[in-house]
Protein backbone atom coordinates (compact mmCIF):
# COMPACT_ATOMS: atom_id res chain seq x y z
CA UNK A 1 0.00 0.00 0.00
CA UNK A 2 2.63 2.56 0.75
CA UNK A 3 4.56 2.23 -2.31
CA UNK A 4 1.34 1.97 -4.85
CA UNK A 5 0.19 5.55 -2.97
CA UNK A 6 3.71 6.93 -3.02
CA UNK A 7 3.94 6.53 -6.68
CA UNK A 8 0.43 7.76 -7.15
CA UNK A 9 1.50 11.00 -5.45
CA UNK A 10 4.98 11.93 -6.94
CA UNK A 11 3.31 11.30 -10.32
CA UNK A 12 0.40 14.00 -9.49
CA UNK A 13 -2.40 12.61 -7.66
CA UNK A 14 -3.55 12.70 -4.57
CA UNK A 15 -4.29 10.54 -1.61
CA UNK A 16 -8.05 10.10 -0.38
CA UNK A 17 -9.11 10.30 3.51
CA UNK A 18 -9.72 6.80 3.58
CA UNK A 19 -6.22 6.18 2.21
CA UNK A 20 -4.98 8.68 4.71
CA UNK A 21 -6.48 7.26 7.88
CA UNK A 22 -5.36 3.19 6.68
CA UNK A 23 -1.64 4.86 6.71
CA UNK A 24 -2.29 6.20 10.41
CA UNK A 25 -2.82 2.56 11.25
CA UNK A 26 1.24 1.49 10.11
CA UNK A 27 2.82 0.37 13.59
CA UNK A 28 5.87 -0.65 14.02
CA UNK A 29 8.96 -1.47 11.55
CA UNK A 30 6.58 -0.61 8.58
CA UNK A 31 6.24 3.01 9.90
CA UNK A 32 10.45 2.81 8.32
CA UNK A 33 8.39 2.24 4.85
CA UNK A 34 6.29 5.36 5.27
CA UNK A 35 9.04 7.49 6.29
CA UNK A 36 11.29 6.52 3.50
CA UNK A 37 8.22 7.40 1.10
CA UNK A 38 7.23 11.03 2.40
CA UNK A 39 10.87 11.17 2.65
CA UNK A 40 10.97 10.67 -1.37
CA UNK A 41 7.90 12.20 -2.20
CA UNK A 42 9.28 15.46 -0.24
CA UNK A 43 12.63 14.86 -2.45
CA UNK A 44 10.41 15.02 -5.31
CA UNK A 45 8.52 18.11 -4.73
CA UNK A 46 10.83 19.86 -2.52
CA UNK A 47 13.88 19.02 -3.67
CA UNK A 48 17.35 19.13 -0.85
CA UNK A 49 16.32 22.79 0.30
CA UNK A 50 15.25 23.35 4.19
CA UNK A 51 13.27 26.48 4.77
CA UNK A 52 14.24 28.16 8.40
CA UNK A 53 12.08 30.80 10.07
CA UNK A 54 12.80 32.34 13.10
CA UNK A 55 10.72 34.16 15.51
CA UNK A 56 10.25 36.79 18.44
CA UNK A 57 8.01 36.60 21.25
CA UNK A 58 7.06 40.44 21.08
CA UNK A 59 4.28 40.94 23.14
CA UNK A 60 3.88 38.06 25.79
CA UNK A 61 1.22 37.00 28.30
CA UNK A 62 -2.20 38.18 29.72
CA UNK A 63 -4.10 36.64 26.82
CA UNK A 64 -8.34 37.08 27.69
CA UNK A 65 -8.64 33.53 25.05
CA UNK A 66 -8.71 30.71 26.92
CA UNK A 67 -6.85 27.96 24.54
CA UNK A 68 -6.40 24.81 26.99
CA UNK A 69 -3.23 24.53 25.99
CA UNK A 70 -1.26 27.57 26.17
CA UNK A 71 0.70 29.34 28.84
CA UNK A 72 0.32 32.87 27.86
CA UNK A 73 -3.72 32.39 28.92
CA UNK A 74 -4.57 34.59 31.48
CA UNK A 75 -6.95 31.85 32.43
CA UNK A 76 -4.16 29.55 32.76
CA UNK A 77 -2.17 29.93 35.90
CA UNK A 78 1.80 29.84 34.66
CA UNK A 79 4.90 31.77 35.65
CA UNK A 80 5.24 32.82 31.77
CA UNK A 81 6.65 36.52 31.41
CA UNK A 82 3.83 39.24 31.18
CA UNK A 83 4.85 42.07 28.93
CA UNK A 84 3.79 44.67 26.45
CA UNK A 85 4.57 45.51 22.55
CA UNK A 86 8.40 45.37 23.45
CA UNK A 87 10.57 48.24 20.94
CA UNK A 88 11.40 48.03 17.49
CA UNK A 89 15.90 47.91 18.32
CA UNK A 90 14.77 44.94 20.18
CA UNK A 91 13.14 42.98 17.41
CA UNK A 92 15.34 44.32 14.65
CA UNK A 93 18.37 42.91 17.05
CA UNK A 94 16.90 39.44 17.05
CA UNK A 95 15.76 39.60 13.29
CA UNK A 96 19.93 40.84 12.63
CA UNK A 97 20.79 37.55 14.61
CA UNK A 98 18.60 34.72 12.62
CA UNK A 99 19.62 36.78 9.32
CA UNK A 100 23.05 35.95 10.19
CA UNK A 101 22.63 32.52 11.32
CA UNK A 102 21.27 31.71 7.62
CA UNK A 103 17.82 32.19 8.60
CA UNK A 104 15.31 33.08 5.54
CA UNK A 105 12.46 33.97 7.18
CA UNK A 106 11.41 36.02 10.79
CA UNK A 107 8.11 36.26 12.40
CA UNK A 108 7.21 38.80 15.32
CA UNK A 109 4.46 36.85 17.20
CA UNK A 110 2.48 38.48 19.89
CA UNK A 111 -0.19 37.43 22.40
CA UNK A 112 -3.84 38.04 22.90
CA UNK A 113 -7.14 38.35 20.38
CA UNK A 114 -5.57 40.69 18.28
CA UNK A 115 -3.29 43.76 18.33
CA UNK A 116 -4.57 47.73 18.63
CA UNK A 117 -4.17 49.96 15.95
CA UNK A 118 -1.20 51.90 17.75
CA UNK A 119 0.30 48.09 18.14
CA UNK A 120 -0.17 47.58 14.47
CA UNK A 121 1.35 51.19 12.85
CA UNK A 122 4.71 49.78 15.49
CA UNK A 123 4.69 46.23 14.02
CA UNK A 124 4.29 47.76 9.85
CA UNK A 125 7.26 49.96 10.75
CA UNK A 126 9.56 46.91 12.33
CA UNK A 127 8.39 44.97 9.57
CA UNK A 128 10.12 47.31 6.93
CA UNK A 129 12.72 47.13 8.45
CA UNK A 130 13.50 43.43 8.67
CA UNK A 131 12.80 43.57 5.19
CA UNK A 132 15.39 45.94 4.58
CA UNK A 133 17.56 43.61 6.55
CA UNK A 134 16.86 41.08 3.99
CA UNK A 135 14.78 38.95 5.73
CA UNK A 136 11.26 37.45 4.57
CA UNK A 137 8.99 39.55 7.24
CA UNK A 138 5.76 37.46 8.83
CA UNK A 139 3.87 37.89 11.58
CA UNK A 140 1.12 36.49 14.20
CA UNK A 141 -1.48 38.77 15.75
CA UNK A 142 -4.24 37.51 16.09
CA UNK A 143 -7.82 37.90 14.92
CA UNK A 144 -6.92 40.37 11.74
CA UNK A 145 -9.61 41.71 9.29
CA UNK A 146 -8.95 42.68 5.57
CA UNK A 147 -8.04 46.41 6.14
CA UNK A 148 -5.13 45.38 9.10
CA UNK A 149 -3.62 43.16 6.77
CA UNK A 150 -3.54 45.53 3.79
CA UNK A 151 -1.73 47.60 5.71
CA UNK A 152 0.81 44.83 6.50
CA UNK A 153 0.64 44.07 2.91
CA UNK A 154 1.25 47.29 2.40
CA UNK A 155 4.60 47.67 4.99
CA UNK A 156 5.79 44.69 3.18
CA UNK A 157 4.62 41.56 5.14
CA UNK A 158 5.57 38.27 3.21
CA UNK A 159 3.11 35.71 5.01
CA UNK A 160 0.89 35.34 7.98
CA UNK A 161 0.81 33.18 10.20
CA UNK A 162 -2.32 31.97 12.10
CA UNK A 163 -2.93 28.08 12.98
CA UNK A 164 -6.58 26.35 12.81
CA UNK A 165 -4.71 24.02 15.62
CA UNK A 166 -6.82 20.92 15.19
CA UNK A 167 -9.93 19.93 13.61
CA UNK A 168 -13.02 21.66 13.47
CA UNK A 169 -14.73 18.99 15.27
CA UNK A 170 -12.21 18.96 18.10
CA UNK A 171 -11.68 22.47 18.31
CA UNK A 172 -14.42 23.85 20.97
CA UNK A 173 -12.68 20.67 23.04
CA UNK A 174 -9.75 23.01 23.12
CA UNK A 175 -11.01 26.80 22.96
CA UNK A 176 -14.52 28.69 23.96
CA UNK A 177 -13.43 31.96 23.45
CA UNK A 178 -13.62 32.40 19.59
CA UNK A 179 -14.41 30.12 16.87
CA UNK A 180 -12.93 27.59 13.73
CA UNK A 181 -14.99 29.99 11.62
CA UNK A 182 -13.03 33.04 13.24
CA UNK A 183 -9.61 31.57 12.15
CA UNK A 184 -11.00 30.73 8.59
CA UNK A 185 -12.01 34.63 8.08
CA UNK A 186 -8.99 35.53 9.29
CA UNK A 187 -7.08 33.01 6.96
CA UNK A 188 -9.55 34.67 4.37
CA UNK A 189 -9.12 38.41 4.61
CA UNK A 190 -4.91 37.19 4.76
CA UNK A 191 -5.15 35.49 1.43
CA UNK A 192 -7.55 38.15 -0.27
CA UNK A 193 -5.45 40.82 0.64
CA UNK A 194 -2.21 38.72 -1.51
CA UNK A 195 -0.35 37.34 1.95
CA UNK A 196 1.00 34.06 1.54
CA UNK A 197 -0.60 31.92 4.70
CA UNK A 198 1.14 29.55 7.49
CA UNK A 199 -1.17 27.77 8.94
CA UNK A 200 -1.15 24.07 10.92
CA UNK A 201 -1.72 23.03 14.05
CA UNK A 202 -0.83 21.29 17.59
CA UNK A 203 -0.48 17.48 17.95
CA UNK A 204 -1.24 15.75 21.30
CA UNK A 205 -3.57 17.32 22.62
CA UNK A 206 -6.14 14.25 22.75
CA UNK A 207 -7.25 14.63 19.02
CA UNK A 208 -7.95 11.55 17.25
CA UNK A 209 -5.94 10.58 14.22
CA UNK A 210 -8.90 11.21 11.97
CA UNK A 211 -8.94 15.06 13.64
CA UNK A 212 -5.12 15.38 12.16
CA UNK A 213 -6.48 14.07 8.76
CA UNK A 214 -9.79 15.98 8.83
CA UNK A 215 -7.49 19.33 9.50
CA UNK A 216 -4.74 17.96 6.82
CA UNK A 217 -7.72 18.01 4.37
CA UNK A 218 -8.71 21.23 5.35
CA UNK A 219 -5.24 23.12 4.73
CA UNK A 220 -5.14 21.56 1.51
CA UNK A 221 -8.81 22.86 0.76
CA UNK A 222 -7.28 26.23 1.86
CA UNK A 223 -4.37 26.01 -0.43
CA UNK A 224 -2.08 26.80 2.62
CA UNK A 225 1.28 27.59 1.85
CA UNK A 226 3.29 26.48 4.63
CA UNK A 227 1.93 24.07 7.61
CA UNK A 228 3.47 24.32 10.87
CA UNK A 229 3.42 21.26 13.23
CA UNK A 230 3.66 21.93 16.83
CA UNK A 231 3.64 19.26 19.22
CA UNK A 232 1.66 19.96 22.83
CA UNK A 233 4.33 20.60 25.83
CA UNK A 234 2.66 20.30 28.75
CA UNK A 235 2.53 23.18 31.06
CA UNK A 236 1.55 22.82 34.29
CA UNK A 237 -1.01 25.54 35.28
CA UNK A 238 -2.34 25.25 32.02
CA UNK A 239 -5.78 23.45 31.41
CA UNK A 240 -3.43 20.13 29.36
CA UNK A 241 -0.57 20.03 32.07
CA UNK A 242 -0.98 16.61 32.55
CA UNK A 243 -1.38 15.42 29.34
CA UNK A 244 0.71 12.67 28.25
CA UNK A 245 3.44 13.89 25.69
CA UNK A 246 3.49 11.78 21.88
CA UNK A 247 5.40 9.12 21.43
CA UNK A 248 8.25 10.43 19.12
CA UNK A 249 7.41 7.72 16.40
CA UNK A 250 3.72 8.30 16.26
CA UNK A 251 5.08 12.25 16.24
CA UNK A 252 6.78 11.41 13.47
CA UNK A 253 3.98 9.64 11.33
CA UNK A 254 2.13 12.93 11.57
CA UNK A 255 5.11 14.74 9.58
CA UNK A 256 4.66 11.83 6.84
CA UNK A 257 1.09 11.63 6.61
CA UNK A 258 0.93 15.15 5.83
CA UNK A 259 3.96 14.95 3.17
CA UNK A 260 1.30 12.34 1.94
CA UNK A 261 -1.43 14.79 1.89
CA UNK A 262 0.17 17.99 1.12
CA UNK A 263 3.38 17.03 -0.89
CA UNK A 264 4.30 20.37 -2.62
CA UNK A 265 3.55 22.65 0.56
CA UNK A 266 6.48 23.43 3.25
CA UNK A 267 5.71 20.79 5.81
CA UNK A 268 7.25 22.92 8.83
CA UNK A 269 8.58 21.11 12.41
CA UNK A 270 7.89 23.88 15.36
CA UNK A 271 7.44 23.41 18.92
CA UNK A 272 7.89 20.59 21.26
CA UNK A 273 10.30 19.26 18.70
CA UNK A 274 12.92 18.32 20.84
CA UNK A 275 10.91 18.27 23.68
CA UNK A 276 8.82 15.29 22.11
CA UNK A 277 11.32 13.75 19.42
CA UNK A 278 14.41 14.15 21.60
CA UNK A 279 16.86 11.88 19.89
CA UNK A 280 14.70 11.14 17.34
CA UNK A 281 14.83 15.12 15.82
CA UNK A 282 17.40 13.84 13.65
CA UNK A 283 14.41 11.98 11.11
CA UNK A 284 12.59 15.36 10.66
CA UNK A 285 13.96 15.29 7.15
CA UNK A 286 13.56 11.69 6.77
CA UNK A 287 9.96 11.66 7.88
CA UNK A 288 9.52 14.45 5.20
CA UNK A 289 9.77 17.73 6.59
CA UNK A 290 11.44 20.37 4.60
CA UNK A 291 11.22 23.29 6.54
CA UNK A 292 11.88 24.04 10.25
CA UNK A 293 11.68 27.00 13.23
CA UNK A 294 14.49 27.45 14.57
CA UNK A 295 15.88 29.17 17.92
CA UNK A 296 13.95 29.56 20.86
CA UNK A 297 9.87 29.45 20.55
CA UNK A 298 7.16 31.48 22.12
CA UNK A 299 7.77 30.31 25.89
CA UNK A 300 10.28 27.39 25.72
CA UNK A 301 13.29 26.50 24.66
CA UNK A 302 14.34 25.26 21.35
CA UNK A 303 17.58 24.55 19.03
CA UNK A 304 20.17 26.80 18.73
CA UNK A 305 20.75 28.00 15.09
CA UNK A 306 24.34 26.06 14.38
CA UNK A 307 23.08 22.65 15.70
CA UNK A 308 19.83 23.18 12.51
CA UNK A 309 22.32 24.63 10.30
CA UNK A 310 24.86 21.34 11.32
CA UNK A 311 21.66 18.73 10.86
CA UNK A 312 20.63 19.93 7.25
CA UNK A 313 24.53 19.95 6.22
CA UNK A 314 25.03 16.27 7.73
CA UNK A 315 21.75 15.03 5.42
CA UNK A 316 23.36 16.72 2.26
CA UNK A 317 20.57 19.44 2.40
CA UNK A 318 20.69 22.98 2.00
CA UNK A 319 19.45 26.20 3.68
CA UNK A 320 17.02 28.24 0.82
């Protein structure tokens, strides 16, 4: 089955659900076969280039949302840093340090629903300049109409970032406070206004495997760009603090399901991923990922930007 569907996608088709959820099933020494066939199928639409992003935690804490599983909830009670818009020297500093660390793209994130309009005139003007820098500028604030990201269009804003996180069935398991069809406008008004869109999700946090497919489906619907995939880190405080964390192989069957399912988009490895693959972080590219963040994340730690830059080298890949 996994070669007759791997040939069926490198030559142009595509994969059904069905299809999609009897590769979920693969255990064991066949889930080897699957990686070595998103591997190939990502050689074969993706070629040996690794996309790196980068990004800054610019605004932090005292969100009103209340997403189960994050730390910067002010529903959630976690010792994560509190702070406002933080200066433009500060976020041009850390966009200078990815850019010279090989770095292609940098994203300033911030917390909460969505930014103010004084927020947003201070974001378009960093933005230029991390442009000038040479950077690829993107950004995540929240709950955007049409008109806000026009005028990040406008200030020269590559791509936006904003995750559907999980399925639309599972989602009001995981957040009250706004809605799947909120993110889709907002993934809208981003692609009507001629901003490329990043958009994935978080794994682990008690979805099923046909929630990962259902939202897999969905991207592709969008025609999503690039597809982040987070893995949950359990913070305690937080609603999911004592959920279990994935199993690094079954983490890893998510990256080649969705090279399955989306095999020309970026298929992006974000947070938890050495929190949940540990040793196993070394198969990102083997699973069929082609693009990664690298650094720090939002409020823990990642990979510094040499040991990335020292894992695409050793695999014969190259930074583009």
């Amino acid at each position: 089955m996994i070669d007759n569907l791997r040939g069926r996608v490198i030559s142009g088709q595509f994969i059904t659900k069905t299809e999609a959820l009897q590769l979920s099933t693969i255990q064991k020494t066949e889930m080897f076969d699957l990686f070595a066939a998103a591997a190939r199928i990502r050689q074969a639409f993706r070629g040996d280039s690794v996309d790196l992003c980068a990004i800054v935690n610019a605004k932090s804490g005292a969100c009103p949302e209340d997403c189960s599983y994050c730390a910067q909830s002010s529903k959630s009670k976690t010792e994560t840093a509190v702070y406002p818009l933080i200066n433009k020297n500060a976020v041009i500093e850390k966009a200078k340090e990815a850019s010279d660390a090989g770095v292609k793209r940098f994203c300033i994130v911030t917390s909460g629903r969505k930014i103010g309009k004084n927020e947003l005139k201070e974001i378009c003007s960093m933005i230029k300049d991390i442009r000038g820098i040479g950077l690829l500028p993107c950004s995540t604030l929240g709950l955007l109409n049409k008109d806000e990201l026009n005028f990040l269009k406008d200030s020269g804003l590559e791509r936006y970032h904003h995750n559907l996180e999980t399925s639309e069935r599972f989602f009001p398991e995981i957040c009250r406070t706004h809605t799947y069809s909120d993110k889709l406008n907002t993934i809208d008004a981003a692609m009507s206004a001629g901003i490329s869109v990043c958009s994935g999700g978080i794994f682990g946090m008690g979805e099923t495997w046909e929630d990962r497919i259902d939202m897999a489906f969905k991207l592709k619907e969008l025609g999503i760009d690039s597809v982040p995939i987070n893995y949950l880190i359990p913070v305690k405080g937080t609603p999911m603090g004592e959920q279990a964390m994935l199993n690094p192989l079954e983490a890893l069957k998510i990256v080649s399901l969705y090279r399955f399912i989306l095999p020309q988009k970026e298929i992006r490895i974000c947070g938890g991923r050495m929190q949940v693959l540990g040793a196993f972080n070394s198969m990102v590219f083997m699973a069929g990922a082609d693009s990664l963040l690298t650094g720090n994340y939002l409020t823990t730690t990642g990979r510094t930007f040499s040991d990335d830059q020292l894992l695409i080298k050793d695999y014969g890949l190259r930074t583009g």
